[in-house]
C-alpha atoms as a PDB file:
ATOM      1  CA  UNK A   1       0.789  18.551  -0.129  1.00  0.00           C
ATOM      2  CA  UNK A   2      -2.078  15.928  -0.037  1.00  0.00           C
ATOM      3  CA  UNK A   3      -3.357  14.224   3.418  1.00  0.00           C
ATOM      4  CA  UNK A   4      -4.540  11.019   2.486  1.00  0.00           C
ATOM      5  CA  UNK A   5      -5.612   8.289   5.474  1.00  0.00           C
ATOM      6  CA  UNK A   6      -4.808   5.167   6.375  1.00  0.00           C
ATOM      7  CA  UNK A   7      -7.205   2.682   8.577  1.00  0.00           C
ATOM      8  CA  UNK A   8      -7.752  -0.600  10.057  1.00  0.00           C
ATOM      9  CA  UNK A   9     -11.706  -0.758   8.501  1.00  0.00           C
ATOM     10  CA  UNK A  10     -13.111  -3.630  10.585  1.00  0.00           C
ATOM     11  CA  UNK A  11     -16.353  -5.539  11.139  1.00  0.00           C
ATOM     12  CA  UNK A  12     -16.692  -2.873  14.313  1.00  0.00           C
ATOM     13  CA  UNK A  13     -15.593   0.475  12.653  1.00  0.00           C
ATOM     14  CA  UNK A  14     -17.150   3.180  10.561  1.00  0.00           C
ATOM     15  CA  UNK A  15     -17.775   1.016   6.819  1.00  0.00           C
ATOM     16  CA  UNK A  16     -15.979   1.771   4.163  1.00  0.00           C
ATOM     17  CA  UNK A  17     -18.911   4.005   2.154  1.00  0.00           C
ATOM     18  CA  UNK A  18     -19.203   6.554   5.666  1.00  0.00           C
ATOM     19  CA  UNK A  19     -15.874   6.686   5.504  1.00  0.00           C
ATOM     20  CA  UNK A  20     -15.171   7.760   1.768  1.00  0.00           C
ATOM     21  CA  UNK A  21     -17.787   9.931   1.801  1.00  0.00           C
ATOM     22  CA  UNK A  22     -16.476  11.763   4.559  1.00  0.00           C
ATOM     23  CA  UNK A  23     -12.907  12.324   3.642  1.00  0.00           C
ATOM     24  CA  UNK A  24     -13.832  13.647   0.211  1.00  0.00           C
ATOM     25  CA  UNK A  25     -16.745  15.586   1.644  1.00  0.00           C
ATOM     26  CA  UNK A  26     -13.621  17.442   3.758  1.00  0.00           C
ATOM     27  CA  UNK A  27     -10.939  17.690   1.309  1.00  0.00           C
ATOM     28  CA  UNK A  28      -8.553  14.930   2.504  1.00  0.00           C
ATOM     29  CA  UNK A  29      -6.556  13.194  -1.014  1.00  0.00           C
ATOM     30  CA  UNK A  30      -6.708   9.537  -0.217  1.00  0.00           C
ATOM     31  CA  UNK A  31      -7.390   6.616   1.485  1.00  0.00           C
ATOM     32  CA  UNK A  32      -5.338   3.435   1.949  1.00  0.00           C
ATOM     33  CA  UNK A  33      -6.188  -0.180   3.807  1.00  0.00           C
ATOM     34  CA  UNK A  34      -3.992  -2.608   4.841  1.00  0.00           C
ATOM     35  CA  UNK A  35      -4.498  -6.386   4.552  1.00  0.00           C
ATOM     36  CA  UNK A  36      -4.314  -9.191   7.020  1.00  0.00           C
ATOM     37  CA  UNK A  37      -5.919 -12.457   5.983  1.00  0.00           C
ATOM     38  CA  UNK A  38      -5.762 -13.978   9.536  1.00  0.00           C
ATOM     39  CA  UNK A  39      -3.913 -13.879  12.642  1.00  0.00           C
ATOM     40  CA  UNK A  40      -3.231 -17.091  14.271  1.00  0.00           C
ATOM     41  CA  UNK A  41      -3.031 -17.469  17.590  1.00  0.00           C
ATOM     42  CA  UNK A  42      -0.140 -18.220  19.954  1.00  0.00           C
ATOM     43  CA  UNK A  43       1.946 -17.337  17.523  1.00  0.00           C
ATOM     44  CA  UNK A  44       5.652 -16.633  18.219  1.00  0.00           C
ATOM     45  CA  UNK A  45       6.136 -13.478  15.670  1.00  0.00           C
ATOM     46  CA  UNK A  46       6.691 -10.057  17.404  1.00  0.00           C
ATOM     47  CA  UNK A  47       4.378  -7.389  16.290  1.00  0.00           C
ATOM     48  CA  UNK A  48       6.797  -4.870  14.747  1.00  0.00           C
ATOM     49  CA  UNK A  49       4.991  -2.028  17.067  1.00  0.00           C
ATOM     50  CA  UNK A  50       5.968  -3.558  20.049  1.00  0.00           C
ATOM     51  CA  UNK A  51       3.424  -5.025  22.928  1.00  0.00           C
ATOM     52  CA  UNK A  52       0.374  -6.805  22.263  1.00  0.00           C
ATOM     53  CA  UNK A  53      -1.496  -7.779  18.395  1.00  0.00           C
ATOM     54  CA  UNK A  54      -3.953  -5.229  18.662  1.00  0.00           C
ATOM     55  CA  UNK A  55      -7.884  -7.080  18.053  1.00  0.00           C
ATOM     56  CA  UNK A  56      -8.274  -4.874  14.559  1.00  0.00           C
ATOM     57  CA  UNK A  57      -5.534  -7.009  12.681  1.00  0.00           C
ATOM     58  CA  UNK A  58      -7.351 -10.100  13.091  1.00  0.00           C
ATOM     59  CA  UNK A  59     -10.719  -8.306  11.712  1.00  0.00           C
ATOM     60  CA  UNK A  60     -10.361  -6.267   8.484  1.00  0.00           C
ATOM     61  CA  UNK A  61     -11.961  -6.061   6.013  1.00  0.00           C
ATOM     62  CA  UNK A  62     -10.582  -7.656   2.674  1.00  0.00           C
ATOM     63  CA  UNK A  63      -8.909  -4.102   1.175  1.00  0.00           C
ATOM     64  CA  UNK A  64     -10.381  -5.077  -2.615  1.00  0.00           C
ATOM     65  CA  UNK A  65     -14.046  -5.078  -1.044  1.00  0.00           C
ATOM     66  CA  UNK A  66     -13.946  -2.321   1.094  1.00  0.00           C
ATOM     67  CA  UNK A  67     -12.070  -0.266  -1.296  1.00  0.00           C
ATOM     68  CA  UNK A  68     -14.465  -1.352  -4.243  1.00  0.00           C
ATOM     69  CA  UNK A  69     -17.129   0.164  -2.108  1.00  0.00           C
ATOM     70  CA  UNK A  70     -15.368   3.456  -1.307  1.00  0.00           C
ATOM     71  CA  UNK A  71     -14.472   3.848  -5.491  1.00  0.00           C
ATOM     72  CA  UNK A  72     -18.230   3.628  -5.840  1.00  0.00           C
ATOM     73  CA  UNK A  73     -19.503   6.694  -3.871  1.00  0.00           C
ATOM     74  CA  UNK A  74     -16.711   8.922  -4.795  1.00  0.00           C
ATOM     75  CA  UNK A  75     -14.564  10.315  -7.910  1.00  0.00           C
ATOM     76  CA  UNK A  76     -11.882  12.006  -6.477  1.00  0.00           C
ATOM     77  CA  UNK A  77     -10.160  10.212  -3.419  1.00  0.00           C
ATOM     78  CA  UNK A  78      -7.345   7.833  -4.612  1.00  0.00           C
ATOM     79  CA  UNK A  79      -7.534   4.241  -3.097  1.00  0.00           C
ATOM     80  CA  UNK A  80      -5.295   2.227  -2.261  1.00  0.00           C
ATOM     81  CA  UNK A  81      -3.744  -0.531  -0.218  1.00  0.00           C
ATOM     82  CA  UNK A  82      -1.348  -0.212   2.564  1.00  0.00           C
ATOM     83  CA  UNK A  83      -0.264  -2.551   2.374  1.00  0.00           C
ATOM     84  CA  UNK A  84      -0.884  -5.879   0.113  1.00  0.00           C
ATOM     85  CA  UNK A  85       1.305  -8.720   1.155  1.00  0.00           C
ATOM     86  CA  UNK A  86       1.728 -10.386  -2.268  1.00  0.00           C
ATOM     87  CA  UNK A  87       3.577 -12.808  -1.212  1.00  0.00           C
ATOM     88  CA  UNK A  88       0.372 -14.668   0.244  1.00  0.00           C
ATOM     89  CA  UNK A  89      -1.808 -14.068  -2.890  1.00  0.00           C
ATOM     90  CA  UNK A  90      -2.041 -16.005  -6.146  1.00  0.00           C
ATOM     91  CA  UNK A  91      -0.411 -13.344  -8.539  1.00  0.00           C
ATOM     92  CA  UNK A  92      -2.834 -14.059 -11.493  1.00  0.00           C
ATOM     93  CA  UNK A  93      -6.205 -13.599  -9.312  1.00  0.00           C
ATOM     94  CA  UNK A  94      -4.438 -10.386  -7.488  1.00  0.00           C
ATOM     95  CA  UNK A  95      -3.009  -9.169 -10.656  1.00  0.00           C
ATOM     96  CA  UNK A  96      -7.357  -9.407 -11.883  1.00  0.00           C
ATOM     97  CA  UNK A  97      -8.051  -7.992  -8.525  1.00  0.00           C
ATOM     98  CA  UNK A  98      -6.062  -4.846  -8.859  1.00  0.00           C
ATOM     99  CA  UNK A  99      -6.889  -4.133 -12.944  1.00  0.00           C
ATOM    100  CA  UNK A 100     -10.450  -4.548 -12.435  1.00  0.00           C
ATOM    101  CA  UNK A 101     -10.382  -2.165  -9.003  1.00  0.00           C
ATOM    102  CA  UNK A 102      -8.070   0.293 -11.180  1.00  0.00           C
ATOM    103  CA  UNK A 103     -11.085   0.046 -14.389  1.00  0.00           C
ATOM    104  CA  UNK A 104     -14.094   0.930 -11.805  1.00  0.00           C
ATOM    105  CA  UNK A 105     -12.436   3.738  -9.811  1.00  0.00           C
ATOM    106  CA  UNK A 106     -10.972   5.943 -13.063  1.00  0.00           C
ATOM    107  CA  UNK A 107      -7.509   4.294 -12.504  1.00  0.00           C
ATOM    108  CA  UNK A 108      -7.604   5.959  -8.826  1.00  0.00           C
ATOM    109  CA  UNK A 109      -5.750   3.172  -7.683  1.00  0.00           C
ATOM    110  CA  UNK A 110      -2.362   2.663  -6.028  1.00  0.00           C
ATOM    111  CA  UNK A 111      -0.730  -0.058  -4.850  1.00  0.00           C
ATOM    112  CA  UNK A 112       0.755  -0.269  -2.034  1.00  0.00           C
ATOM    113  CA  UNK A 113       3.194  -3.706  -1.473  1.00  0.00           C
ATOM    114  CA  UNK A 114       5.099  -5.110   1.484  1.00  0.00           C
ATOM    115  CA  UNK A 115       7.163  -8.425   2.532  1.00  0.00           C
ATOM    116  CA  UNK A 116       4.646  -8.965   5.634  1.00  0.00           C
ATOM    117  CA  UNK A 117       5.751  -9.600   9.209  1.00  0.00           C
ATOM    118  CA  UNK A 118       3.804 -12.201   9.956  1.00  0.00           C
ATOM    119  CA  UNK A 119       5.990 -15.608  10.038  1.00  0.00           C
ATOM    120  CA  UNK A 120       2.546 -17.669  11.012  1.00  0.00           C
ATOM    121  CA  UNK A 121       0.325 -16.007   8.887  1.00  0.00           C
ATOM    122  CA  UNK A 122       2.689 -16.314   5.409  1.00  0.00           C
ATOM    123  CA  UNK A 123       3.338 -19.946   6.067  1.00  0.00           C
ATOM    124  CA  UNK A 124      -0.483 -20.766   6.314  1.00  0.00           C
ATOM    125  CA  UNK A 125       0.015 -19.252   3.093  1.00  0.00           C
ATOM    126  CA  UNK A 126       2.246 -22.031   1.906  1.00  0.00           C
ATOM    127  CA  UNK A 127       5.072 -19.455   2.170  1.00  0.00           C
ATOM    128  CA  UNK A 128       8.920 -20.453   3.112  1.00  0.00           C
ATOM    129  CA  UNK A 129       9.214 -17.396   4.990  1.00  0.00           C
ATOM    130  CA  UNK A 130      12.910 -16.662   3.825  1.00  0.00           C
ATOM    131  CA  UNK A 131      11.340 -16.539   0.066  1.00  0.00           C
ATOM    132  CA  UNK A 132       8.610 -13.724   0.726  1.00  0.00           C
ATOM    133  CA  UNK A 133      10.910 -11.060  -0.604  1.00  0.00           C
ATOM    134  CA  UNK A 134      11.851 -13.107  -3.828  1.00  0.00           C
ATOM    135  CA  UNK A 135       8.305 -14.068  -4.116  1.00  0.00           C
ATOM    136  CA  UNK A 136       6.681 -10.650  -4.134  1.00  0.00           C
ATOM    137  CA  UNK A 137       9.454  -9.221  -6.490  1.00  0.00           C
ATOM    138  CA  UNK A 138       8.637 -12.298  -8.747  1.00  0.00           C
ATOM    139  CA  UNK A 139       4.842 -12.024  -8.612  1.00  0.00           C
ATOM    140  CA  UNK A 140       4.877  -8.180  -9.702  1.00  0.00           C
ATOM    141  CA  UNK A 141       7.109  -9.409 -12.767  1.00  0.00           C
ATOM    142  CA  UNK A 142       4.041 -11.701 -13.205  1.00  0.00           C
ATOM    143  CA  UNK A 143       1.644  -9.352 -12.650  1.00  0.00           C
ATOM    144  CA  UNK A 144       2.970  -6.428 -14.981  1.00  0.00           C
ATOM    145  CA  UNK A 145       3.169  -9.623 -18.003  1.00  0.00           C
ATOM    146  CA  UNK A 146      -0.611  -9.965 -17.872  1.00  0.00           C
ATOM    147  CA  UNK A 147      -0.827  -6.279 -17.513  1.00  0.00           C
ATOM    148  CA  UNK A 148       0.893  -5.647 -20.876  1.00  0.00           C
ATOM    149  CA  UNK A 149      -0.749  -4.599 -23.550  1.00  0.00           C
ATOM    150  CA  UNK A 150      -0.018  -7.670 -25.765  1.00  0.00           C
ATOM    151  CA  UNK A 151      -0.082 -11.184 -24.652  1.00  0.00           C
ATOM    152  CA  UNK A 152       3.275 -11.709 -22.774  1.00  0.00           C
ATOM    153  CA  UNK A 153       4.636 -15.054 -21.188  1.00  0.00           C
ATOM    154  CA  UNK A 154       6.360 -15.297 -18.237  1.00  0.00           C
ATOM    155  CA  UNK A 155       8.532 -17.716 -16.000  1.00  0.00           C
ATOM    156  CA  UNK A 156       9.303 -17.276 -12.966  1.00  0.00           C
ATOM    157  CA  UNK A 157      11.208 -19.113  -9.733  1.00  0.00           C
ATOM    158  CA  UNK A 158       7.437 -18.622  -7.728  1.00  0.00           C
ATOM    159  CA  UNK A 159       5.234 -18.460 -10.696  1.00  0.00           C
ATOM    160  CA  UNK A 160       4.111 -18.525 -14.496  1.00  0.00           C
ATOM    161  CA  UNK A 161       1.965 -17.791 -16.632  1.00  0.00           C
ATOM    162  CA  UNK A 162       1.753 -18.146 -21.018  1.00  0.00           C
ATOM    163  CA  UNK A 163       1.018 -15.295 -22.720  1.00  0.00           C
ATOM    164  CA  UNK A 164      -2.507 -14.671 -21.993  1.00  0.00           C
ATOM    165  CA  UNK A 165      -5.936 -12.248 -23.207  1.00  0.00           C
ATOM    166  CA  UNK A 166      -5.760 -10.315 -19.913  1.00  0.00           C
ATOM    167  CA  UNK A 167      -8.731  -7.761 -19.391  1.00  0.00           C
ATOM    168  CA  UNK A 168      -8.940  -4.987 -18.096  1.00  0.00           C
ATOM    169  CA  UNK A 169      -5.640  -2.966 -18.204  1.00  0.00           C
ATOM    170  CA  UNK A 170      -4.626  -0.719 -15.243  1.00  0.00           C
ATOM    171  CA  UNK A 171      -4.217   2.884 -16.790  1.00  0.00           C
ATOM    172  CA  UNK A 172      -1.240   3.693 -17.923  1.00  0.00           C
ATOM    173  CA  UNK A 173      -0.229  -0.007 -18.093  1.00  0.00           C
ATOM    174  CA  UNK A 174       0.692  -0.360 -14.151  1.00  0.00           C
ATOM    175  CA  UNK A 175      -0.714   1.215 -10.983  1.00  0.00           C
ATOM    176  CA  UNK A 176       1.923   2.729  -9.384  1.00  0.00           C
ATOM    177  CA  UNK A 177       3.672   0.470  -6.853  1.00  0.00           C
ATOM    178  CA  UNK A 178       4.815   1.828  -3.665  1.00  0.00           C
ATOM    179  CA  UNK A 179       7.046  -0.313  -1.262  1.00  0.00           C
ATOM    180  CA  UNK A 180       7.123  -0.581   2.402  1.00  0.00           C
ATOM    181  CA  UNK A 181       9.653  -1.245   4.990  1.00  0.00           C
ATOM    182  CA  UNK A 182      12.141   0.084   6.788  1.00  0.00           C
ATOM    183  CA  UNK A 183      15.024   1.694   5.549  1.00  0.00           C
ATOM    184  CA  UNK A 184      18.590   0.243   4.111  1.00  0.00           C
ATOM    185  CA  UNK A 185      20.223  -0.471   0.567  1.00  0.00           C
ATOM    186  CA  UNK A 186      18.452  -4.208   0.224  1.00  0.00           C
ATOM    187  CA  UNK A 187      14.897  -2.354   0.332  1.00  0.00           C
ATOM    188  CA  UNK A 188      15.937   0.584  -2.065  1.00  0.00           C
ATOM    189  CA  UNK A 189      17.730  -1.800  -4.314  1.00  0.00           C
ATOM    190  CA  UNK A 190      13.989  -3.339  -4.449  1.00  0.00           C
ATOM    191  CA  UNK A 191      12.712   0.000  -4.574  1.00  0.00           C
ATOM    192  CA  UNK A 192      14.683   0.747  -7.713  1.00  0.00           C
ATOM    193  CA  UNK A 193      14.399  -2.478  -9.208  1.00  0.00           C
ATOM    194  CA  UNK A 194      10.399  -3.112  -8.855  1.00  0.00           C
ATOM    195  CA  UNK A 195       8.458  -0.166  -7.841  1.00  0.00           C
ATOM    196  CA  UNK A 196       7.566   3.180  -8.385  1.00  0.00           C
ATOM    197  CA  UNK A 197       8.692   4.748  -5.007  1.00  0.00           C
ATOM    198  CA  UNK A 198       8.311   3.785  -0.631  1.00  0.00           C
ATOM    199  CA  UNK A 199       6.340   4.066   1.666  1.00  0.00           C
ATOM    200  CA  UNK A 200       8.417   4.921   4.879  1.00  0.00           C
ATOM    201  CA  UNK A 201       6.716   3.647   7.850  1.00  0.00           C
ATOM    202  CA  UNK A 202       5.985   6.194  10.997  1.00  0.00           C
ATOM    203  CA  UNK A 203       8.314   9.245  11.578  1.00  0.00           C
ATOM    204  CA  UNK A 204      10.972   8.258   9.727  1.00  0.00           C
ATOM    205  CA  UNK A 205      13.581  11.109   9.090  1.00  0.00           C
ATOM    206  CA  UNK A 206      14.350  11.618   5.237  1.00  0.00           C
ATOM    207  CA  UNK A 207      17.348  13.679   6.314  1.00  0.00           C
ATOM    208  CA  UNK A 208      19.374  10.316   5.985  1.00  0.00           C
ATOM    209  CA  UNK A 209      17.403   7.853   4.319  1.00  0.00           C
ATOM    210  CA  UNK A 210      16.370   9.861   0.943  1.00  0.00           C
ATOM    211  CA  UNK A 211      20.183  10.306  -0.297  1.00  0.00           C
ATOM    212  CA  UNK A 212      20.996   6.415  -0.437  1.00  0.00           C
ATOM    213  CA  UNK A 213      17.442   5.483  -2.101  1.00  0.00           C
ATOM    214  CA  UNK A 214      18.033   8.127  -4.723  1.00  0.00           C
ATOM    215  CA  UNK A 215      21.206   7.245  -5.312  1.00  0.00           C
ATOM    216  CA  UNK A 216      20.191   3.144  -5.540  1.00  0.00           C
ATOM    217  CA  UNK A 217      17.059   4.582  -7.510  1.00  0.00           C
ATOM    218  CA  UNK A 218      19.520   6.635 -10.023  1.00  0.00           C
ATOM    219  CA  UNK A 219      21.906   3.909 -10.378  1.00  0.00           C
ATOM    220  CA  UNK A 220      19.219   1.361 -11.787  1.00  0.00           C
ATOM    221  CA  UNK A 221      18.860   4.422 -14.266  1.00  0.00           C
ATOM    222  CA  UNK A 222      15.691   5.188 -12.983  1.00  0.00           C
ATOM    223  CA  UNK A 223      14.362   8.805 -13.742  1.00  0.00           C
ATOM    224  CA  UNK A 224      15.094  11.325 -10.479  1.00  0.00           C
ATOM    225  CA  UNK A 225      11.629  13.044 -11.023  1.00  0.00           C
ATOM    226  CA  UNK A 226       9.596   9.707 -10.773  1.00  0.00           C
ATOM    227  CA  UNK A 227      10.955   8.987  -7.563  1.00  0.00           C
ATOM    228  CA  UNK A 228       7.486   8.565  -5.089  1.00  0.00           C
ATOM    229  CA  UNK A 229       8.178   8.886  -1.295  1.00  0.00           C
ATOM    230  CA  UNK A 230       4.635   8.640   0.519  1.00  0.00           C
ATOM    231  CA  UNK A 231       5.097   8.948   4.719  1.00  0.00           C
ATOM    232  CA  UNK A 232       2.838   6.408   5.860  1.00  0.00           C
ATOM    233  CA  UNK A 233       1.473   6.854   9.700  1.00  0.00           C
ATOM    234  CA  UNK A 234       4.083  10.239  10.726  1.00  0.00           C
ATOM    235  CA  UNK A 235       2.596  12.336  13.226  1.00  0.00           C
ATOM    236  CA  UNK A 236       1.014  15.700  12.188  1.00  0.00           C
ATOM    237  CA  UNK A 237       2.376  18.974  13.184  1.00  0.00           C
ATOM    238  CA  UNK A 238       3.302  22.507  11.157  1.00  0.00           C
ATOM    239  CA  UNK A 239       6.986  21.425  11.790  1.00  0.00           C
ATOM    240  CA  UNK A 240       6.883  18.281  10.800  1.00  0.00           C
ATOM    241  CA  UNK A 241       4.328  18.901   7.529  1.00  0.00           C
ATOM    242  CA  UNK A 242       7.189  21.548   6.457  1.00  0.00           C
ATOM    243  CA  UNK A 243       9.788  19.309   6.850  1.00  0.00           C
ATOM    244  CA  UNK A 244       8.517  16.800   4.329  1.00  0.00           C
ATOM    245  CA  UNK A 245       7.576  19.631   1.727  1.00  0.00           C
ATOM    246  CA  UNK A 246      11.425  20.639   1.894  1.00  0.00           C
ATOM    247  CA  UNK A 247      12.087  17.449   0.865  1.00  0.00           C
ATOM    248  CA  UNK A 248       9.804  17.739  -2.037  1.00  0.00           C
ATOM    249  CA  UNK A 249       7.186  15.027  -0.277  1.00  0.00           C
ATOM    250  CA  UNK A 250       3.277  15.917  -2.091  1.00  0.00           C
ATOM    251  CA  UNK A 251       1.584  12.986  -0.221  1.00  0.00           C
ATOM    252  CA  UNK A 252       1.426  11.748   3.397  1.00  0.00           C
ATOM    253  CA  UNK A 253      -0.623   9.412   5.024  1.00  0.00           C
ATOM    254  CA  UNK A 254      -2.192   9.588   8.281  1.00  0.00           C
ATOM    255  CA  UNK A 255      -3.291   6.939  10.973  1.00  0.00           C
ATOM    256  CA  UNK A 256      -6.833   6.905  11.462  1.00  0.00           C
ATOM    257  CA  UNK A 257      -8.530   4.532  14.724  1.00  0.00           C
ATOM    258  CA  UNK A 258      -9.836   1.507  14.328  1.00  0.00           C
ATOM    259  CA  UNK A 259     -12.905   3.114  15.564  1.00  0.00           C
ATOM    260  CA  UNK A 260     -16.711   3.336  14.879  1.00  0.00           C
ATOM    261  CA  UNK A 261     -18.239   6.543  12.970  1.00  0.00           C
ATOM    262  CA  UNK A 262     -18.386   9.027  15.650  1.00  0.00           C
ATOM    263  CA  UNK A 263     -14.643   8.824  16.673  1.00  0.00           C
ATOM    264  CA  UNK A 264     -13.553   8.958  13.045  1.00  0.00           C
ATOM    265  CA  UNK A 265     -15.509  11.870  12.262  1.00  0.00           C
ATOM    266  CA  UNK A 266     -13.473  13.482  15.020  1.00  0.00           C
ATOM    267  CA  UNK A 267     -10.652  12.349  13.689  1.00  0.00           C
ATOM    268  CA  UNK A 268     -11.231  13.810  10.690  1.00  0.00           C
ATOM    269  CA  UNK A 269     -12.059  16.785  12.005  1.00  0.00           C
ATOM    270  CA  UNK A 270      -8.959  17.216  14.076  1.00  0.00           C
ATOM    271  CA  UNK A 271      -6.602  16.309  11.122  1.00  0.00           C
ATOM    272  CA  UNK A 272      -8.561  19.145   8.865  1.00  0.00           C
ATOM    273  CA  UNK A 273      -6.519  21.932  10.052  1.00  0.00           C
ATOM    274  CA  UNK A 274      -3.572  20.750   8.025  1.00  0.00           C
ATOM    275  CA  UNK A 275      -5.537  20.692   4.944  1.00  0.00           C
END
């Protein structure tokens, strides 16, 4: 099984090029950012965690930048976001964004996707927010048209583009795609119909959830042994770690702090005895 990381990287925290360095220097498989343009405040939108907004979502880093930097002093860690909310982007610059970031790492690059939580933030965005589903499903149709390897048109409720010279190519003609959210048949139906597997959020038990995603996943006559399930944030322990390799899990990502170096490094160090 590989530990990859997630982490808030901040204007405060340990940069992005410590940070890379460090988890390949110790053997860990990955490392993943999530996105948040802005935060406004007094904003009526529950965090999904419950309490307060914690400070670190209104200061990362842009995950294209930082993550550009960590492809640059490393060749083995995979990079990738966790998540993008596409919804908010312009799906011809992001679709640039993640080909060229894909071309400069060795096609290390995964992308991770999500509908956002945010009802302030998307509609800054110019986002309706009962459309952000329909619009990310629509933008990776986009997206995978310029990716193509000929020049392909396409139309689309929330955008368009004509058949287009569209340099460079992600590897393999796609990143992989991995969706978040929480579990029922509307997200595996979009799981099946638009991605390459999920990201389940927290501790999450596959006991009950993997049977109905496999089953959407198999009904949209996907193939069984392409399926990608990627625990995002569980907490570590021997029980839980052989728990997900009965389920035939190989990747799991793990919360790091929005913290400067020295904490990381500790971090690090703690999570190292399930390597």
């Amino acid at each position: 099984m590989r530990l990859s990381t997630s982490i808030f990287l901040t204007d405060r925290t340990i940069t992005p090029v410590r940070l890379a360095r460090a988890l390949e220097e110790r053997g860990f498989a990955g490392l993943y950012i999530p996105e948040h343009t802005h935060i406004p405040v007094g904003q009526n939108s529950p965090f999904p965690l419950g309490g307060d907004i914690p400070e670190e979502y209104g200061r990362t880093l842009d995950p294209f930048a930082a993550l550009a930097q960590a492809a640059a002093v490393t060749t083995r860690i995979t990079l990738g976001t966790g998540v993008t909310l596409v919804a908010q982007h312009d799906p011809i610059v992001l679709a640039k964004q993640v080909a060229t970031l894909d071309h400069l790492s060795g096609s290390r690059f995964t992308f991770g996707v999500g509908y956002g939580w945010n009802r302030e933030e998307a509609a800054d965005h110019g986002v309706e927010w009962a459309t952000r589903r329909a619009r990310v499903h629509d933008h990776l149709t986009l997206m995978r048209a310029l990716w193509a390897p000929e020049p392909t048109a396409y139309e689309g409720e929330y955008g368009s583009v004509r058949a287009s010279r569209a340099h460079p190519k992600p590897s393999g003609g796609a990143p992989p795609v991995l969706l978040g959210g929480g579990a029922g048949p509307k997200l595996f139906a979009a799981i099946a119909a638009h991605a390459d597997g999920w990201f389940p959020l927290g501790d999450t038990d596959l006991t009950e959830t993997l049977p109905p995603l496999r089953t959407a996943w198999e009904a949209a006559g996907r193939d069984p042994k392409t399926l990608r399930i990627v625990p995002f944030g569980p907490t570590p322990d021997a029980d839980k770690l052989a728990h997900y390799t009965d389920f035939g899990i190989e990747e799991i990502v793990l919360r790091l702090p929005s913290a400067p170096e020295p904490e990381i490094l500790r971090a690090l160090d703690e999570y190292a005895q399930y390597l």
